[in-house]
PDB file of N, CA and C in Angstrom:
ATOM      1  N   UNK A   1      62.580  70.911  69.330  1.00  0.00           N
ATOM      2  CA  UNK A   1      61.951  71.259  70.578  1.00  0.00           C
ATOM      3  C   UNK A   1      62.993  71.726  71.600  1.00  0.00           C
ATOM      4  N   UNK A   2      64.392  71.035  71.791  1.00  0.00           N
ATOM      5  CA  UNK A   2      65.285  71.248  72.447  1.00  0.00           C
ATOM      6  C   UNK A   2      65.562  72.804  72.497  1.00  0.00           C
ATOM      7  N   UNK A   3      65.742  73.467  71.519  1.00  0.00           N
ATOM      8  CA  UNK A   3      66.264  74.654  71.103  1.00  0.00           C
ATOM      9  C   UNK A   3      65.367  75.768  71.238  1.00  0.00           C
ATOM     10  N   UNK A   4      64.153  75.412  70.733  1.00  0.00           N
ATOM     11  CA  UNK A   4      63.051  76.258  70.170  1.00  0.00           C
ATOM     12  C   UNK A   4      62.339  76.426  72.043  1.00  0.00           C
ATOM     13  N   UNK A   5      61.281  75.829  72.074  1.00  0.00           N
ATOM     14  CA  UNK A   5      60.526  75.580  73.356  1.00  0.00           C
ATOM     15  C   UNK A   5      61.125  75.364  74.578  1.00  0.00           C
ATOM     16  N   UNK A   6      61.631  74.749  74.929  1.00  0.00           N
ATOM     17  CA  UNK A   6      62.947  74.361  75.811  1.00  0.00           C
ATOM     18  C   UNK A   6      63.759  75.356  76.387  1.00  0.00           C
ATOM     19  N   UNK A   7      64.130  76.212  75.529  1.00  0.00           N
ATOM     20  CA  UNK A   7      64.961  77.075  74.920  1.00  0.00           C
ATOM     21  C   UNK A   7      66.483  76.455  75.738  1.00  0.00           C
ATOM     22  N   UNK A   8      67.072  75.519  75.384  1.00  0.00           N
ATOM     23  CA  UNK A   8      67.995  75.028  75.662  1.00  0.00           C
ATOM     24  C   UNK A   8      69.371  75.047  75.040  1.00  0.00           C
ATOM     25  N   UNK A   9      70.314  75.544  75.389  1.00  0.00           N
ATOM     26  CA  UNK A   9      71.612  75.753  74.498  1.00  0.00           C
ATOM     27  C   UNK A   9      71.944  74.245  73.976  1.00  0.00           C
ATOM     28  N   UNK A  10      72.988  74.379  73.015  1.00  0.00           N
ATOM     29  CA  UNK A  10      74.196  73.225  72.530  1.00  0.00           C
ATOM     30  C   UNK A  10      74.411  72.353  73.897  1.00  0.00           C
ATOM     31  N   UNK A  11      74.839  73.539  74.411  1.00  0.00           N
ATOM     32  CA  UNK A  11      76.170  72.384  75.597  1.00  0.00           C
ATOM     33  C   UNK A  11      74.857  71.713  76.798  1.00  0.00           C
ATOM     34  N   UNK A  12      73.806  72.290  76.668  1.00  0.00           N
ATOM     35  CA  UNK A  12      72.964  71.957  78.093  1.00  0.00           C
ATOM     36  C   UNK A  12      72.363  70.993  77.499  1.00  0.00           C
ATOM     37  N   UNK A  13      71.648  70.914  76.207  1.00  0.00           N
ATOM     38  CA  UNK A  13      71.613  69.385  75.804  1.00  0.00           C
ATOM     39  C   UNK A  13      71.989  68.499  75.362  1.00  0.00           C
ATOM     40  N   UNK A  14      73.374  68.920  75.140  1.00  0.00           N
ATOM     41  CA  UNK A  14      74.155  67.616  75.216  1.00  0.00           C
ATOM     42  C   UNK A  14      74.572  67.223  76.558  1.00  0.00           C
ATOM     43  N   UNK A  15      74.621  67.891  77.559  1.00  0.00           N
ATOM     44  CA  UNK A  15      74.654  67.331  78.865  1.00  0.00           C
ATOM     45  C   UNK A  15      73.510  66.537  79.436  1.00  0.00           C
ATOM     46  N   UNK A  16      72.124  66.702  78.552  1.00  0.00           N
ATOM     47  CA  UNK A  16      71.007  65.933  79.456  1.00  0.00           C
ATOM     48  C   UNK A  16      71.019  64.559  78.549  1.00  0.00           C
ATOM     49  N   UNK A  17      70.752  63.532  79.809  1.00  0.00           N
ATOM     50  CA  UNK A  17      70.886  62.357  79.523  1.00  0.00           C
ATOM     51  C   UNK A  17      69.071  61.884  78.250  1.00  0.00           C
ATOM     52  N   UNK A  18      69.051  61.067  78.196  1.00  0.00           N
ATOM     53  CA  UNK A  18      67.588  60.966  77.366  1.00  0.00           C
ATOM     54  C   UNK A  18      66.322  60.763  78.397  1.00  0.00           C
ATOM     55  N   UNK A  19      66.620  60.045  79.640  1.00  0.00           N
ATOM     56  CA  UNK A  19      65.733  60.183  80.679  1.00  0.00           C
ATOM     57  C   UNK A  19      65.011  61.958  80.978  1.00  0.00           C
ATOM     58  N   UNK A  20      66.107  63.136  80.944  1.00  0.00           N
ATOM     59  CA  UNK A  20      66.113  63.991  81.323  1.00  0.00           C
ATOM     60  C   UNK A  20      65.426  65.067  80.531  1.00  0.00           C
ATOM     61  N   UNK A  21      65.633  64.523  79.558  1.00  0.00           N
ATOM     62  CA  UNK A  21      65.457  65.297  78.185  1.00  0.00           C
ATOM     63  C   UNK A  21      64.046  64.925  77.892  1.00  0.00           C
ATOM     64  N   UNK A  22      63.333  63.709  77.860  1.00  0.00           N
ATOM     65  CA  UNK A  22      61.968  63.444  78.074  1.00  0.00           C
ATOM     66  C   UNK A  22      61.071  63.523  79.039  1.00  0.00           C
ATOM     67  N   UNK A  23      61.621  64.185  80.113  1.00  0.00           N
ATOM     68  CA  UNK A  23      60.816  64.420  81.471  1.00  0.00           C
ATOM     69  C   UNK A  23      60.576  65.879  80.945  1.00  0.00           C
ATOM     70  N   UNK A  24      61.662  66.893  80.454  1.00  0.00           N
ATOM     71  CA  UNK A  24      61.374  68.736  80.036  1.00  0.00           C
ATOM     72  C   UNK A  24      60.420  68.440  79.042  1.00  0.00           C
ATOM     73  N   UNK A  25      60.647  67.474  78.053  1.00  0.00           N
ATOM     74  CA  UNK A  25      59.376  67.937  76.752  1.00  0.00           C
ATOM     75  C   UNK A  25      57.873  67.313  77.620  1.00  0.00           C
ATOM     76  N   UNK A  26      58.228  66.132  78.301  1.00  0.00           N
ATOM     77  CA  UNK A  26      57.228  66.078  79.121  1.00  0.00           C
ATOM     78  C   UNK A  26      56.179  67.351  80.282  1.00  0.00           C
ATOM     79  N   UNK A  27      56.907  68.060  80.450  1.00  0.00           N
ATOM     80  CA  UNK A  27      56.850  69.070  81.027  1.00  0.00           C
ATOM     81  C   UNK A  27      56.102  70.125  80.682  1.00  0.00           C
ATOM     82  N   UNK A  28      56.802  70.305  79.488  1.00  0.00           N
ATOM     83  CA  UNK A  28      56.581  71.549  78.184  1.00  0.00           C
ATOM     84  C   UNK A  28      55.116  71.317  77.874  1.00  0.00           C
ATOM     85  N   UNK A  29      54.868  69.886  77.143  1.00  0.00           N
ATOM     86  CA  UNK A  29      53.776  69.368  76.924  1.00  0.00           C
ATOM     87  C   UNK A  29      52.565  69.955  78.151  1.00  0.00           C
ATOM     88  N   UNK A  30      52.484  69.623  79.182  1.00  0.00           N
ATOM     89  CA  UNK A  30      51.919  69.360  80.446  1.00  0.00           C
ATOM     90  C   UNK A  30      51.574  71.303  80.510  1.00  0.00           C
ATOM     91  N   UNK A  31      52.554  71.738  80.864  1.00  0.00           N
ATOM     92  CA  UNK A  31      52.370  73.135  80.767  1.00  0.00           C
ATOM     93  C   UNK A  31      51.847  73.644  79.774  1.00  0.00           C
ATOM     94  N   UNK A  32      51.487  73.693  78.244  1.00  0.00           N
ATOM     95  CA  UNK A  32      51.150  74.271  77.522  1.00  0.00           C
ATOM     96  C   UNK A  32      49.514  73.828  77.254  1.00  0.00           C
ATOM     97  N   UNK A  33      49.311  72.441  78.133  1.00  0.00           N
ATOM     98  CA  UNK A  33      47.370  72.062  77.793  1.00  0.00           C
ATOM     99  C   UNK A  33      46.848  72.761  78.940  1.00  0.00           C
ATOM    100  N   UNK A  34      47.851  72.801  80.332  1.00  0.00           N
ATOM    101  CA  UNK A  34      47.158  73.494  81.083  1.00  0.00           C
ATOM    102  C   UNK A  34      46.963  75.211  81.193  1.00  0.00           C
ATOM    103  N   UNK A  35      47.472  75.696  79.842  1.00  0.00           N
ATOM    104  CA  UNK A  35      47.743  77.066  79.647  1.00  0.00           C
ATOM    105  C   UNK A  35      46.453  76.592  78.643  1.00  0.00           C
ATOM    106  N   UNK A  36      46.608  75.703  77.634  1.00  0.00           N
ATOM    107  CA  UNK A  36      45.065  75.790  76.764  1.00  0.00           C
ATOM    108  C   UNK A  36      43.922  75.599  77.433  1.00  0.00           C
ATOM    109  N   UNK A  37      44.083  74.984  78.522  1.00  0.00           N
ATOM    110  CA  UNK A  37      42.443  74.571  79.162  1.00  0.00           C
ATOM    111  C   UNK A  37      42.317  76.123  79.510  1.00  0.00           C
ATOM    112  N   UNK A  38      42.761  76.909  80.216  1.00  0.00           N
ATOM    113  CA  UNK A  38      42.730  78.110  80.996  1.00  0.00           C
ATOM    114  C   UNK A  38      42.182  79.046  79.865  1.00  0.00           C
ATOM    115  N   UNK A  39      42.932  79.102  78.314  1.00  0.00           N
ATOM    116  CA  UNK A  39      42.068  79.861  77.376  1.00  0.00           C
ATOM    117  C   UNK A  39      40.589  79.410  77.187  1.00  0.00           C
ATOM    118  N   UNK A  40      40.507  78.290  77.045  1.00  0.00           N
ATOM    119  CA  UNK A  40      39.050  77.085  76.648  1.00  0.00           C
ATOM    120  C   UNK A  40      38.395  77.863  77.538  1.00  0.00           C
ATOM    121  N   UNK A  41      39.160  78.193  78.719  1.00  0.00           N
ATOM    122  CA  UNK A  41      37.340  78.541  79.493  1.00  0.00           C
ATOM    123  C   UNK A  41      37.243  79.682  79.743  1.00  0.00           C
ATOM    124  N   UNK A  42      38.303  80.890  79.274  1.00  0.00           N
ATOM    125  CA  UNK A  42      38.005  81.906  79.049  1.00  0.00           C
ATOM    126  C   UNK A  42      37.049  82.139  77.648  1.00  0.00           C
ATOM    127  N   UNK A  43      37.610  81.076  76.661  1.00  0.00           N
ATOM    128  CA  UNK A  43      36.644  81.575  75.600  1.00  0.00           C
ATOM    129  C   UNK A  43      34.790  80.948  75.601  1.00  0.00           C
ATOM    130  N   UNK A  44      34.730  80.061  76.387  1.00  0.00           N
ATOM    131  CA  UNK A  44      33.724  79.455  76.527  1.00  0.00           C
ATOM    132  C   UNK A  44      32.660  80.705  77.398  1.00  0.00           C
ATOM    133  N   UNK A  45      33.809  81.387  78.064  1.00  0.00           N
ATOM    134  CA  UNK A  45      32.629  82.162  79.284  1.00  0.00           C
ATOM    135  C   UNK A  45      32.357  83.096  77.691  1.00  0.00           C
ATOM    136  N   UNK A  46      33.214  83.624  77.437  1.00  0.00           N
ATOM    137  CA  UNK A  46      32.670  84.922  76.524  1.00  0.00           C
ATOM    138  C   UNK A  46      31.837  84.249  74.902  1.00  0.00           C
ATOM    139  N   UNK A  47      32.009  83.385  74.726  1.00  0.00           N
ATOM    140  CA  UNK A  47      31.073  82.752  73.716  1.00  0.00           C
ATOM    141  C   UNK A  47      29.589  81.962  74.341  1.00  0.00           C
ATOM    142  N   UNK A  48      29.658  81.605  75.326  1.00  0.00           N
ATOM    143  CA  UNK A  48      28.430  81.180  76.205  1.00  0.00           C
ATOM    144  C   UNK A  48      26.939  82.280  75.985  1.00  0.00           C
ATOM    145  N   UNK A  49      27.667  83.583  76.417  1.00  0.00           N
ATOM    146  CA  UNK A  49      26.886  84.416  76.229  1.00  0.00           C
ATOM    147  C   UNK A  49      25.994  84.599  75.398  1.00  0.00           C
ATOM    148  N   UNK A  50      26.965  84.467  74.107  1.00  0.00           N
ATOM    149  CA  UNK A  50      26.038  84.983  72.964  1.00  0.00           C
ATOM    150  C   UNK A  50      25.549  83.561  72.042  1.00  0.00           C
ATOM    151  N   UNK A  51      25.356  82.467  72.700  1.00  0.00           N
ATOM    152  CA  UNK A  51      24.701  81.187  72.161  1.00  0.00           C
ATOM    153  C   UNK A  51      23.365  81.445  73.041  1.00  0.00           C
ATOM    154  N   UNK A  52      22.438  81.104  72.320  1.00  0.00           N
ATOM    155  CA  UNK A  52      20.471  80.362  72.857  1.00  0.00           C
ATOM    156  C   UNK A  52      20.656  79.452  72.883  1.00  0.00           C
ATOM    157  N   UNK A  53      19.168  79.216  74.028  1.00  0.00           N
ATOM    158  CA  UNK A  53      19.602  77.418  74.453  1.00  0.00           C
ATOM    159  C   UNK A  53      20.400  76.606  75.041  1.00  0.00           C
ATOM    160  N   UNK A  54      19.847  75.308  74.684  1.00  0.00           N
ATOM    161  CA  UNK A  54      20.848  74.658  75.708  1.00  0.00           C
ATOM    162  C   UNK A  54      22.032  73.938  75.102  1.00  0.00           C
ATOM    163  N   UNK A  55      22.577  74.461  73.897  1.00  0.00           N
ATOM    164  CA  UNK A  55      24.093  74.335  72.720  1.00  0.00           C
ATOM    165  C   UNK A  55      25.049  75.254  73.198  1.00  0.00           C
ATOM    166  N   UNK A  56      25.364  74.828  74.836  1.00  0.00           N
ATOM    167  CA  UNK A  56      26.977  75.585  75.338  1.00  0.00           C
ATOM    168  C   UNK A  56      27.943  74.920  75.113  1.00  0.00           C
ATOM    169  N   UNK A  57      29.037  75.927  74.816  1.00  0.00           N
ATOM    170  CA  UNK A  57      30.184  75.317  74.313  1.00  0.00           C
ATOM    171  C   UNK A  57      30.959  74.291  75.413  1.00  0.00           C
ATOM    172  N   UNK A  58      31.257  73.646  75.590  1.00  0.00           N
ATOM    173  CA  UNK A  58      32.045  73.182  77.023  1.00  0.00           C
ATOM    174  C   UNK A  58      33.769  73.160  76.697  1.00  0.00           C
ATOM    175  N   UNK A  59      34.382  73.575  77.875  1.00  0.00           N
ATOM    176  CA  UNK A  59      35.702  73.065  77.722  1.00  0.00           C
ATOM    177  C   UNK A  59      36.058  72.196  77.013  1.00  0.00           C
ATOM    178  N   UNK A  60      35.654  70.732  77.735  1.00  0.00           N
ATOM    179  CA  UNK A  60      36.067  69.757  77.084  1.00  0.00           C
ATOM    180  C   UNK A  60      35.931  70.040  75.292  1.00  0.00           C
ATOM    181  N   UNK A  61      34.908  70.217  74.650  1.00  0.00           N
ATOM    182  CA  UNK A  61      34.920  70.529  73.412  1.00  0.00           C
ATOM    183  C   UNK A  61      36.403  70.868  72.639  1.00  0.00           C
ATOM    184  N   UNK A  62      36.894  71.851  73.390  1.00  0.00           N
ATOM    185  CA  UNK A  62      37.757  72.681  72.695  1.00  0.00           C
ATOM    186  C   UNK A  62      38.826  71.943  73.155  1.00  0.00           C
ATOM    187  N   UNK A  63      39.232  71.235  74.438  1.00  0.00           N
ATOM    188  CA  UNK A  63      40.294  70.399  74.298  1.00  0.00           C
ATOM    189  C   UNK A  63      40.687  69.202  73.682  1.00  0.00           C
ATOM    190  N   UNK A  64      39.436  68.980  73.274  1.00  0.00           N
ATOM    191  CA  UNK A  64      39.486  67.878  72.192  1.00  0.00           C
ATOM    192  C   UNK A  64      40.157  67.432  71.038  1.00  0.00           C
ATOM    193  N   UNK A  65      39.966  69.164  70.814  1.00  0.00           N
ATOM    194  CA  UNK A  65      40.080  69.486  69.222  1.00  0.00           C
ATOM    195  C   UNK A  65      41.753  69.505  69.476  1.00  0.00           C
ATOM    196  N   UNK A  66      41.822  70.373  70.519  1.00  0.00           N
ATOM    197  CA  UNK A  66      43.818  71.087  70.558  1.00  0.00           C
ATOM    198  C   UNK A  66      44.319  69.881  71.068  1.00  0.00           C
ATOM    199  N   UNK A  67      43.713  68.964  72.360  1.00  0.00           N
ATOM    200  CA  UNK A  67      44.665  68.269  72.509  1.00  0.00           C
ATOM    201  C   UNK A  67      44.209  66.556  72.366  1.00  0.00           C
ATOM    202  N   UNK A  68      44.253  65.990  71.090  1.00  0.00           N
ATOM    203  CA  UNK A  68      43.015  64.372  71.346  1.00  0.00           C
ATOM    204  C   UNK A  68      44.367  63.522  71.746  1.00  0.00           C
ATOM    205  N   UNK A  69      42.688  62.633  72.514  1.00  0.00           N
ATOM    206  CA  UNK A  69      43.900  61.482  73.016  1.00  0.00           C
ATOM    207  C   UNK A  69      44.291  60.793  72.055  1.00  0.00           C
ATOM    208  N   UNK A  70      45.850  60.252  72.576  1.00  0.00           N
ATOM    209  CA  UNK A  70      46.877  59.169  72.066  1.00  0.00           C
ATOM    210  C   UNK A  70      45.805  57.750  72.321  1.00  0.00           C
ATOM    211  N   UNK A  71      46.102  56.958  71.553  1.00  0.00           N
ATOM    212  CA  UNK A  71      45.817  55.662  71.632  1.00  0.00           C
ATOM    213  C   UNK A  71      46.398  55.056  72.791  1.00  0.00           C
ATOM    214  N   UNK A  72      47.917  55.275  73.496  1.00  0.00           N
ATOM    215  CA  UNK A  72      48.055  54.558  74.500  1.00  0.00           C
ATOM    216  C   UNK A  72      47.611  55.026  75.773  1.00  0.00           C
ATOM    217  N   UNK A  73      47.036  56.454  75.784  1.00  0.00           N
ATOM    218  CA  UNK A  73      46.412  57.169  77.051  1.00  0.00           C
ATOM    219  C   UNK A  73      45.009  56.351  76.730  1.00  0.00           C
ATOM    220  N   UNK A  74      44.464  56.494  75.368  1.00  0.00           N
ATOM    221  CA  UNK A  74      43.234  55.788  75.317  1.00  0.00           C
ATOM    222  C   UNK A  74      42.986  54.443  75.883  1.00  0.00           C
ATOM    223  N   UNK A  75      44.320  53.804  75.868  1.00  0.00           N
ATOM    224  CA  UNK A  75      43.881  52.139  76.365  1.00  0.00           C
ATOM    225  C   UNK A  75      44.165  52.204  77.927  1.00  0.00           C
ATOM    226  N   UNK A  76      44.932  53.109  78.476  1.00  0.00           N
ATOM    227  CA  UNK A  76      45.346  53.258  79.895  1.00  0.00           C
ATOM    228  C   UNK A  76      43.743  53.521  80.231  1.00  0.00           C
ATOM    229  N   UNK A  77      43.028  54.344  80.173  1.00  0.00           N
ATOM    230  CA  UNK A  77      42.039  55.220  80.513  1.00  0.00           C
ATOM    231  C   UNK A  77      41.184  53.952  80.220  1.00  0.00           C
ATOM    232  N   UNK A  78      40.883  52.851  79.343  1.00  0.00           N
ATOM    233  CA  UNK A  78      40.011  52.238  79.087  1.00  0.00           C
ATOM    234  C   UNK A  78      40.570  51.163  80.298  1.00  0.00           C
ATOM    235  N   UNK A  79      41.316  50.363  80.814  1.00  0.00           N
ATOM    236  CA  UNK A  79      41.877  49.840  81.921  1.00  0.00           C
ATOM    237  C   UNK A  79      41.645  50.035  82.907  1.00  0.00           C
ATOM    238  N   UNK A  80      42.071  51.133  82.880  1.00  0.00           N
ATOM    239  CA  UNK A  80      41.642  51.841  84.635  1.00  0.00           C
ATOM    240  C   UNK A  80      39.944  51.655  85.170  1.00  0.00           C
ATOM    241  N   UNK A  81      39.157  52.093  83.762  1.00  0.00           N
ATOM    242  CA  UNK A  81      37.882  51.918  84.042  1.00  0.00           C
ATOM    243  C   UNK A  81      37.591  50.418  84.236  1.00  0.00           C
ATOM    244  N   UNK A  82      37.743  49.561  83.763  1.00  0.00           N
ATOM    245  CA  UNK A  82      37.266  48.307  83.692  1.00  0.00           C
ATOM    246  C   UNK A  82      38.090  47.451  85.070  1.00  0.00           C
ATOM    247  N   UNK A  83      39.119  47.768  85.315  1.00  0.00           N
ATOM    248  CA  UNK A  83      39.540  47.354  87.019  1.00  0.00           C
ATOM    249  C   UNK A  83      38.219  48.288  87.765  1.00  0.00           C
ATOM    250  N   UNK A  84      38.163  49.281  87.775  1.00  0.00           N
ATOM    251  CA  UNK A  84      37.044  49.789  88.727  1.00  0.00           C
ATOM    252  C   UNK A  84      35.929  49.261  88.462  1.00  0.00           C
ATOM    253  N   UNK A  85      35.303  49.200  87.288  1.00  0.00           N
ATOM    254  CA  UNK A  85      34.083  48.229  86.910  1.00  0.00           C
ATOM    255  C   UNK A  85      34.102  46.717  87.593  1.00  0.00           C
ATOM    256  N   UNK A  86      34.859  46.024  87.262  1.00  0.00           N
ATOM    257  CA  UNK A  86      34.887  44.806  87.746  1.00  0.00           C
ATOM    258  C   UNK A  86      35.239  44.931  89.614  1.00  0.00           C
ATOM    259  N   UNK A  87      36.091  46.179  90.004  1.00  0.00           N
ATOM    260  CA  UNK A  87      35.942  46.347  91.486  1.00  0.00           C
ATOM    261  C   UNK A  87      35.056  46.729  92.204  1.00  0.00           C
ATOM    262  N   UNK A  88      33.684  47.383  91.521  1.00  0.00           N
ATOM    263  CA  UNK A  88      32.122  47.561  91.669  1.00  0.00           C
ATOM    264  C   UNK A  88      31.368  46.451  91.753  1.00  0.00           C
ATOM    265  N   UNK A  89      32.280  45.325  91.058  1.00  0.00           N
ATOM    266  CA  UNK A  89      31.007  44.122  91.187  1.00  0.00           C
ATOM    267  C   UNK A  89      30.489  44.325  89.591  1.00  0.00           C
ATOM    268  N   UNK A  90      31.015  44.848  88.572  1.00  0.00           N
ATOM    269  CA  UNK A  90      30.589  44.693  87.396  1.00  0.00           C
ATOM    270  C   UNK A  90      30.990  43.035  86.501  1.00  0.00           C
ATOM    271  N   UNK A  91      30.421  43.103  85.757  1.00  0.00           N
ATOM    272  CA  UNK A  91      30.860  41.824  84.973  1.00  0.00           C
ATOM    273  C   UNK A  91      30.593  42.184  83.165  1.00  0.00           C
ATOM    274  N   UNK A  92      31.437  41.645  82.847  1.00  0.00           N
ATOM    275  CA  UNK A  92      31.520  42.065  81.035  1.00  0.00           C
ATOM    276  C   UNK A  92      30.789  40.867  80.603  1.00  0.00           C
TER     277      UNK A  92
END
C-alpha cells in the first residue's frame, strides 16, 4: 500500500513513524468509499430508471457489497445505539 496507493518513496516511508503511516492508509481508505458512494449514486440514478416498481436500487445496497462492515465498527455501532436506547428511557 505504501508504494502502490500512497505512492510513497523508500526514504519517505521509512521516515514515517507507524502512528503516521496508519493515519495515510487511514486516509486512503476514507477517500476511496467516499469516491465509491459518489459512483453508487451515480449508478443508482441511471439504473433507477430502467427498474418498475417499487425494487430501487439504493446506495446503501451497493456499499454494502464494496465496503461491509468490520466486526469492530459493528460492535462500536451496536454500543452507541444501546447508550442512546437506554438514554431514551429504553430498557433491554
Amino acid at each position: 500500500m505504501a508504494y502502490g496507493p500512497l505512492n510513497l518513496k523508500p526514504w519517505e516511508f521509512m521516515n514515517l513513524s507507524p502512528m503516521e503511516y496508519y493515519k495515510l492508509a487511514e486516509g486512503y481508505e476514507l477517500r476511496t468509499e467516499i469516491e465509491d458512494r459518489r459512483q453508487a449514486y451515480f449508478a443508482c440514478l441511471m439504473t433507477n430508471v430502467h427498474i418498475a416498481g417499487n425494487r430501487k436500487l439504493r446506495v446503501e445496497d451497493i456499499m454494502k457489497q464494496l465496503h461491509p462492515m468490520s466486526a469492530a465498527k459493528r460492535k462500536t455501532e451496536e454500543k452507541l445505539f444501546m447508550e442512546e436506547f437506554r438514554q431514551a428511557g429504553g430498557e433491554l
